[in-house]
N, C-alpha and C. Protein backbone atom coordinates (compact mmCIF):
# COMPACT_ATOMS: atom_id res chain seq x y z
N UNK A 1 0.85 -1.19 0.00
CA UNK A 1 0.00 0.00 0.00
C UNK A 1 0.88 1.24 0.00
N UNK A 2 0.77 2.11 -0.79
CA UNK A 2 0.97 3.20 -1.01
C UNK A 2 0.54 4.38 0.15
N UNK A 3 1.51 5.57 0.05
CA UNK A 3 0.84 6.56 0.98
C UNK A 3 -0.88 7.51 0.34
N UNK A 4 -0.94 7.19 -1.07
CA UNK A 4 -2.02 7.88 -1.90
C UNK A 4 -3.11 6.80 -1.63
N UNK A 5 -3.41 5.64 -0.91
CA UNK A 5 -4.28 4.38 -1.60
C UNK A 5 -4.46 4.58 0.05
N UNK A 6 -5.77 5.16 0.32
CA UNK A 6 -6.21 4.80 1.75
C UNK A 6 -7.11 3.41 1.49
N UNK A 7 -6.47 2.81 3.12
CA UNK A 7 -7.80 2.37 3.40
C UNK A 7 -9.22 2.46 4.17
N UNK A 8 -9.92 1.55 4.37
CA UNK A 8 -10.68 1.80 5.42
C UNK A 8 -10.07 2.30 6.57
N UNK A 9 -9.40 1.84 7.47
CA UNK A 9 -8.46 2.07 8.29
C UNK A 9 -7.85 3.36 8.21
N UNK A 10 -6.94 3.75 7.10
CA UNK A 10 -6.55 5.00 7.16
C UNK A 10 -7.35 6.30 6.58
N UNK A 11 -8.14 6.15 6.43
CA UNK A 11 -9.12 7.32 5.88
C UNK A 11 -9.03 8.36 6.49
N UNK A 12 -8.88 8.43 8.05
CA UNK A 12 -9.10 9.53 9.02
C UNK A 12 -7.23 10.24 8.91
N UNK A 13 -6.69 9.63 8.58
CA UNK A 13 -5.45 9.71 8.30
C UNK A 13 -4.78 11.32 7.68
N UNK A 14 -3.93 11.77 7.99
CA UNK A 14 -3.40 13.03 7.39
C UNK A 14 -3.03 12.70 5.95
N UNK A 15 -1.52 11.78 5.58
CA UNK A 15 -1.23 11.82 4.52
C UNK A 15 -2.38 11.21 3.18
N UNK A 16 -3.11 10.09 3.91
CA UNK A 16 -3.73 10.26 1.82
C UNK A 16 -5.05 11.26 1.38
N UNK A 17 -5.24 12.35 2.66
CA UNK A 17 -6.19 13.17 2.43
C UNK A 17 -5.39 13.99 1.74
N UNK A 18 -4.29 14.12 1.69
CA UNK A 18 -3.07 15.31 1.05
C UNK A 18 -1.96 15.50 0.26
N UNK A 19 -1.97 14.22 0.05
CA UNK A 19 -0.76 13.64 -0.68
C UNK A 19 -0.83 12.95 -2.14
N UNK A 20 -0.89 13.52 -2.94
CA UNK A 20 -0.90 12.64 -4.38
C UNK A 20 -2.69 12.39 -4.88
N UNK A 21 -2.20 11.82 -6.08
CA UNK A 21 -3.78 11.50 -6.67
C UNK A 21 -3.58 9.70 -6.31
N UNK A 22 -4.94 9.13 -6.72
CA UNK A 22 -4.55 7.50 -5.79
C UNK A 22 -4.49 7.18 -7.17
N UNK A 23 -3.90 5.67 -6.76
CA UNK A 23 -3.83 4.39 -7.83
C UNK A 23 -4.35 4.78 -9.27
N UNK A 24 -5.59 4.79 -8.94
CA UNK A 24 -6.91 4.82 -10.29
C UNK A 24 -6.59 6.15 -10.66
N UNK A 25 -6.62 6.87 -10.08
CA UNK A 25 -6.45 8.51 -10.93
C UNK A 25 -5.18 8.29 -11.40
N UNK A 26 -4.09 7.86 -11.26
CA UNK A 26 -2.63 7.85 -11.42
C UNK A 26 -2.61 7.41 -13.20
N UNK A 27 -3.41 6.21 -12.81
CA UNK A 27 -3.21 5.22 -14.00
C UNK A 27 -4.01 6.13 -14.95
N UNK A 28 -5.48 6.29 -14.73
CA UNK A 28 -6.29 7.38 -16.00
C UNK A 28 -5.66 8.40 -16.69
N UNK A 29 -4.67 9.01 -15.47
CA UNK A 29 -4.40 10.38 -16.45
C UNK A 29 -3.03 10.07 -17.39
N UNK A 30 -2.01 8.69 -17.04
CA UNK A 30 -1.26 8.35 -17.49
C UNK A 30 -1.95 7.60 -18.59
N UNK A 31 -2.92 6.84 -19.18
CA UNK A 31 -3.34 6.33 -19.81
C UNK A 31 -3.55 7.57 -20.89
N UNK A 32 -4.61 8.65 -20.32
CA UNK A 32 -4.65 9.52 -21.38
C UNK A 32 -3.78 10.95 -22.16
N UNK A 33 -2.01 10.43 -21.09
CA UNK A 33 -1.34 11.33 -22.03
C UNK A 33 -0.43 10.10 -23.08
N UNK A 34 -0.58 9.07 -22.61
CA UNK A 34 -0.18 7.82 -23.31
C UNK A 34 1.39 7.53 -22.83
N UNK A 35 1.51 7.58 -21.09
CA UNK A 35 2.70 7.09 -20.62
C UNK A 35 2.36 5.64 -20.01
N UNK A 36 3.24 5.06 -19.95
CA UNK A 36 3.08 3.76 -19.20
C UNK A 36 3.38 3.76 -17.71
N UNK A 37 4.12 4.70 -17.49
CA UNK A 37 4.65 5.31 -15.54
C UNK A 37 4.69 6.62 -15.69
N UNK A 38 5.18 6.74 -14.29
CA UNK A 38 5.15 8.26 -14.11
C UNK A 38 6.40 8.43 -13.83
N UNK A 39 7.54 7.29 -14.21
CA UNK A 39 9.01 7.65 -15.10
C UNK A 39 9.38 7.85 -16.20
N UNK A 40 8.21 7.45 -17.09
CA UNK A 40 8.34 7.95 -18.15
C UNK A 40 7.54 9.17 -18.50
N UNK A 41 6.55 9.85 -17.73
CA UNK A 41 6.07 11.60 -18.43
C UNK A 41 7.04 11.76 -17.61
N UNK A 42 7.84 11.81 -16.72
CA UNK A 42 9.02 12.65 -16.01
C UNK A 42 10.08 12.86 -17.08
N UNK A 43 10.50 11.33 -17.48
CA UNK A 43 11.72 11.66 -18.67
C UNK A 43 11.23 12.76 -20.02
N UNK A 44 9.96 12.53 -20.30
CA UNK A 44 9.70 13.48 -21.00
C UNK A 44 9.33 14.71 -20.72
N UNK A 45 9.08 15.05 -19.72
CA UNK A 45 8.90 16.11 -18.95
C UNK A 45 9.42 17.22 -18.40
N UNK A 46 10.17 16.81 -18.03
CA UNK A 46 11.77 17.17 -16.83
C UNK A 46 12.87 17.03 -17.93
N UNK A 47 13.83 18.26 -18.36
CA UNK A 47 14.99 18.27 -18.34
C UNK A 47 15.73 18.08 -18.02
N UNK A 48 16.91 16.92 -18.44
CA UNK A 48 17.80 16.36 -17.39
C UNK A 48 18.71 17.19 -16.20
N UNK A 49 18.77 18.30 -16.97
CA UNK A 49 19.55 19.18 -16.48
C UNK A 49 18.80 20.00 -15.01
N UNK A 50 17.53 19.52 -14.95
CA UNK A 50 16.79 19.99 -13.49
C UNK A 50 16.75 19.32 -12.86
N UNK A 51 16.65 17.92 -13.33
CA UNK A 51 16.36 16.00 -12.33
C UNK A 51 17.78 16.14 -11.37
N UNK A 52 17.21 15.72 -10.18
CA UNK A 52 17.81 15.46 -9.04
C UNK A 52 18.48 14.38 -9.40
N UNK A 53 20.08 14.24 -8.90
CA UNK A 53 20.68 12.97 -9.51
C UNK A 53 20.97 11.84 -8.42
N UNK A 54 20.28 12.57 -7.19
CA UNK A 54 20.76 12.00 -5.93
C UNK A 54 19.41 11.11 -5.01
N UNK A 55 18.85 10.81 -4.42
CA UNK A 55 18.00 10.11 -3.76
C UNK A 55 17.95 11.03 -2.59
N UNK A 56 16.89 11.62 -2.43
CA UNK A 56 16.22 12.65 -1.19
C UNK A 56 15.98 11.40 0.09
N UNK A 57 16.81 12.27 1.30
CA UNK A 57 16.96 11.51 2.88
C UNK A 57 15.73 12.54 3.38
N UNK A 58 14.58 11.99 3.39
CA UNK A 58 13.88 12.38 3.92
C UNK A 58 13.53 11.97 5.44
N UNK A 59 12.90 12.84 6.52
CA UNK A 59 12.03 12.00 7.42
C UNK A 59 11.11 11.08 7.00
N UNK A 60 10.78 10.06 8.30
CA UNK A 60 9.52 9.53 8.12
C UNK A 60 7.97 11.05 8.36
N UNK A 61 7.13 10.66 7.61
CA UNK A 61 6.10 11.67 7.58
C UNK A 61 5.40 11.96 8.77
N UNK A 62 5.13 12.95 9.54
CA UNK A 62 4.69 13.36 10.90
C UNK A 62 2.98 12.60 10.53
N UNK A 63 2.57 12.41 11.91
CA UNK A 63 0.56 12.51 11.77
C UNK A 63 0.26 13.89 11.86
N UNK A 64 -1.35 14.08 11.51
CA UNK A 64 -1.88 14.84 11.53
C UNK A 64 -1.47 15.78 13.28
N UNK A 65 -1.58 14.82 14.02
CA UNK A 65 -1.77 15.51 15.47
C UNK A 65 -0.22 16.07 15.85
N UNK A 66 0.88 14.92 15.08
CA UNK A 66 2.44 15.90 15.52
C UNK A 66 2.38 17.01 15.00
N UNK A 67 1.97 17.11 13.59
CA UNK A 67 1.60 18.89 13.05
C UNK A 67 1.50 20.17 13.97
N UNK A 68 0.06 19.49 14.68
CA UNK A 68 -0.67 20.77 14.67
C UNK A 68 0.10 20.67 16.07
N UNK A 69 0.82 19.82 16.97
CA UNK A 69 1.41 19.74 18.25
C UNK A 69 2.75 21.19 17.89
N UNK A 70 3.47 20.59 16.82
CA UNK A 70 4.88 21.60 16.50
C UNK A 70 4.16 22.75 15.80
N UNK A 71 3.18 23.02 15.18
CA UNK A 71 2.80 23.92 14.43
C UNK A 71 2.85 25.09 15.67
N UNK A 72 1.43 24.74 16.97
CA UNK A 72 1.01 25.18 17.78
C UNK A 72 2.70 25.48 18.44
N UNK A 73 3.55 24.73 18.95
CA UNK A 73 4.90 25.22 19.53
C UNK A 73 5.42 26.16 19.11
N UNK A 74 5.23 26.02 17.78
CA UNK A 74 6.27 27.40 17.27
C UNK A 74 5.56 28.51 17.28
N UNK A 75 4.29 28.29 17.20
CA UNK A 75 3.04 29.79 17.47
C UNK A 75 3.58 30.31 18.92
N UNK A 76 3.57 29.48 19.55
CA UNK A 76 3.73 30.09 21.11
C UNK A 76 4.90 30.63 21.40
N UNK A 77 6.27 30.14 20.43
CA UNK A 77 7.56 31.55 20.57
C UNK A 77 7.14 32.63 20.09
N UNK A 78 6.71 33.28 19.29
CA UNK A 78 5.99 33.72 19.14
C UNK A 78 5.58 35.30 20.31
N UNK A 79 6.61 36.73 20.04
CA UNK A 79 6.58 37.37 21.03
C UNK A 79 5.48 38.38 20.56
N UNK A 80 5.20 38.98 21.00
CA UNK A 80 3.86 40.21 20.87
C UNK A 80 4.65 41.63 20.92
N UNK A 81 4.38 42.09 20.15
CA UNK A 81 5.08 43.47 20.50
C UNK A 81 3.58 44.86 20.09
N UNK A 82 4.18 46.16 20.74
CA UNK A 82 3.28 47.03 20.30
C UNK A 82 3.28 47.45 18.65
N UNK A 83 2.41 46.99 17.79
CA UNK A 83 1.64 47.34 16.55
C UNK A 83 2.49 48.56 15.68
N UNK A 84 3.00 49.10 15.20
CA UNK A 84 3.57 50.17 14.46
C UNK A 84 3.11 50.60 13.34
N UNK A 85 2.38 49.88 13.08
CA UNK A 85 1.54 50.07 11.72
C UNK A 85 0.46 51.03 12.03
N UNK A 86 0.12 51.99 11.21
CA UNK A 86 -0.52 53.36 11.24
C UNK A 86 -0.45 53.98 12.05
N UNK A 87 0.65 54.15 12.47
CA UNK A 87 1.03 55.20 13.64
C UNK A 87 1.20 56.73 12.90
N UNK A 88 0.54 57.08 13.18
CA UNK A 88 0.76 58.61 12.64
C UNK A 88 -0.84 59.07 12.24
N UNK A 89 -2.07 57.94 11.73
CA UNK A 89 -3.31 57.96 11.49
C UNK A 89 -3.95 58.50 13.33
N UNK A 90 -4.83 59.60 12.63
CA UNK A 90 -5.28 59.95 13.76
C UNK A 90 -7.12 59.76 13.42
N UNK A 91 -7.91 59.47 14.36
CA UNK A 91 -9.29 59.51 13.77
C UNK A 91 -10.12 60.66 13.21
N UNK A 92 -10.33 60.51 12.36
CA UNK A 92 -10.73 61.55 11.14
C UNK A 92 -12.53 61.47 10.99
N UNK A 93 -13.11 62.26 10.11
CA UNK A 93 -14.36 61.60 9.48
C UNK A 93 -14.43 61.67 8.15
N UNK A 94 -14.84 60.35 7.39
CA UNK A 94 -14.39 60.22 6.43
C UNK A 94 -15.49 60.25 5.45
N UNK A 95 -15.88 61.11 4.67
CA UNK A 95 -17.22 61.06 4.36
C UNK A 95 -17.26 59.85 3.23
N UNK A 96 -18.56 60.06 3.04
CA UNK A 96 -19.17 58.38 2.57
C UNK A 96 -18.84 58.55 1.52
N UNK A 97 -18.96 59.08 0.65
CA UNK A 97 -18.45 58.96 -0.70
C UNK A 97 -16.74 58.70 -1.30
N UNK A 98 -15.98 58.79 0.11
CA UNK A 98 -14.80 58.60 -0.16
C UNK A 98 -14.54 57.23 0.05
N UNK A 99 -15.06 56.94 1.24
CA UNK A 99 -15.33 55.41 2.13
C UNK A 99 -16.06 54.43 0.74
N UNK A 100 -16.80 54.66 0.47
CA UNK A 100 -17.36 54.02 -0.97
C UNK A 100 -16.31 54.15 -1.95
N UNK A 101 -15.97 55.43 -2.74
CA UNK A 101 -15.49 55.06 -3.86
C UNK A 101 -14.21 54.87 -4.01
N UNK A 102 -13.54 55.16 -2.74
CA UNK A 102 -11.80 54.78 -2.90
C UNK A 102 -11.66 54.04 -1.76
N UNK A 103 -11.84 53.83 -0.63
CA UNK A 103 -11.51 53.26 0.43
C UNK A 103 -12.15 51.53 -0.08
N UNK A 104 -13.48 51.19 -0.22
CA UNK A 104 -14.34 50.51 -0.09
C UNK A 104 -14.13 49.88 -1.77
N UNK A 105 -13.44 50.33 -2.64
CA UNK A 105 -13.89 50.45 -3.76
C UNK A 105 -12.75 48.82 -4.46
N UNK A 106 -13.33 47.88 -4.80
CA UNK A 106 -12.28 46.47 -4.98
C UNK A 106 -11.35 47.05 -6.15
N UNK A 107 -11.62 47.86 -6.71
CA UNK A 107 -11.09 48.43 -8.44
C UNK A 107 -9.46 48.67 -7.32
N UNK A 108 -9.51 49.10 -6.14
CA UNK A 108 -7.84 49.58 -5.83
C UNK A 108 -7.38 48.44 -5.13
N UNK A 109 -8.04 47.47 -4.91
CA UNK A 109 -7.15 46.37 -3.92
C UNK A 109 -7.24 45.06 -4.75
N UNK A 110 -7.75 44.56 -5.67
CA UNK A 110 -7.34 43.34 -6.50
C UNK A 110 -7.46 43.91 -8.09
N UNK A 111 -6.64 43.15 -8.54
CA UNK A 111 -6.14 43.03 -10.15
C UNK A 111 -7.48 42.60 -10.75
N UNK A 112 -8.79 41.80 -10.71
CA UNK A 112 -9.50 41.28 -11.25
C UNK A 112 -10.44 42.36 -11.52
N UNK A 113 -11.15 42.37 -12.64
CA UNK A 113 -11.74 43.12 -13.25
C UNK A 113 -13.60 42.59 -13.41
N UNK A 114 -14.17 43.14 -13.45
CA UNK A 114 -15.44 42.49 -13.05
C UNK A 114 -16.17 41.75 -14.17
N UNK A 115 -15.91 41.38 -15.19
CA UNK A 115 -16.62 40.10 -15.75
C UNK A 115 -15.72 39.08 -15.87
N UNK A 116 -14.66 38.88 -14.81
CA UNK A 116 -13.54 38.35 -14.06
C UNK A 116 -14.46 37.18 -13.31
């Protein structure tokens, strides 16, 4: 068994909720670019000159719960300091039409355009 091929058993599991497409998807999409593995769309794929020539020393893969255990640890170094950001903004009144058409307005804060 593969880390992509849950079973019953591992379903509740971190890695095959996150990790790869399984077995059956593997094989379909290799079927329909017409590779036989997924060493061969790599060789065709990948420039030799980018392929790793060495074998990656990886860890064994954490569970879901060591995650969020070290995730949560490193949150808690984690020092607080006083805010510095808009320091110099003092409270103003901002009339509505400014608050609407420039403050409020998505045209100045994302790239997407509206039949986007």
């Amino acid at each position: 068994m593969t880390a992509s091929t849950p079973t019953t058993e591992s379903v509740g599991e971190f890695e095959p909720r996150h990790i790869g497409p399984r077995d059956a998807d593997r094989a379909h999409m290799l079927s329909v670019l017409g590779y036989s593995d997924l060493d061969a769309l790599t060789d065709a794929a990948v420039p030799d000159v980018v392929k790793a020539t060495h074998e990656l020393t990886l860890p064994p893969a954490a569970t879901e719960n060591e995650v969020q255990t070290e995730l949560r640890d490193l949150a808690q170094r984690n020092v607080v300091r006083i805010p510095m950001l808009g320091m110099g903004y003092y409270p103003c009144h901002t009339p509505a039409v400014i608050r609407r058409n420039v403050l409020e307005n998505p045209a100045w804060y994302t790239a997407y355009t509206p039949y986007q």
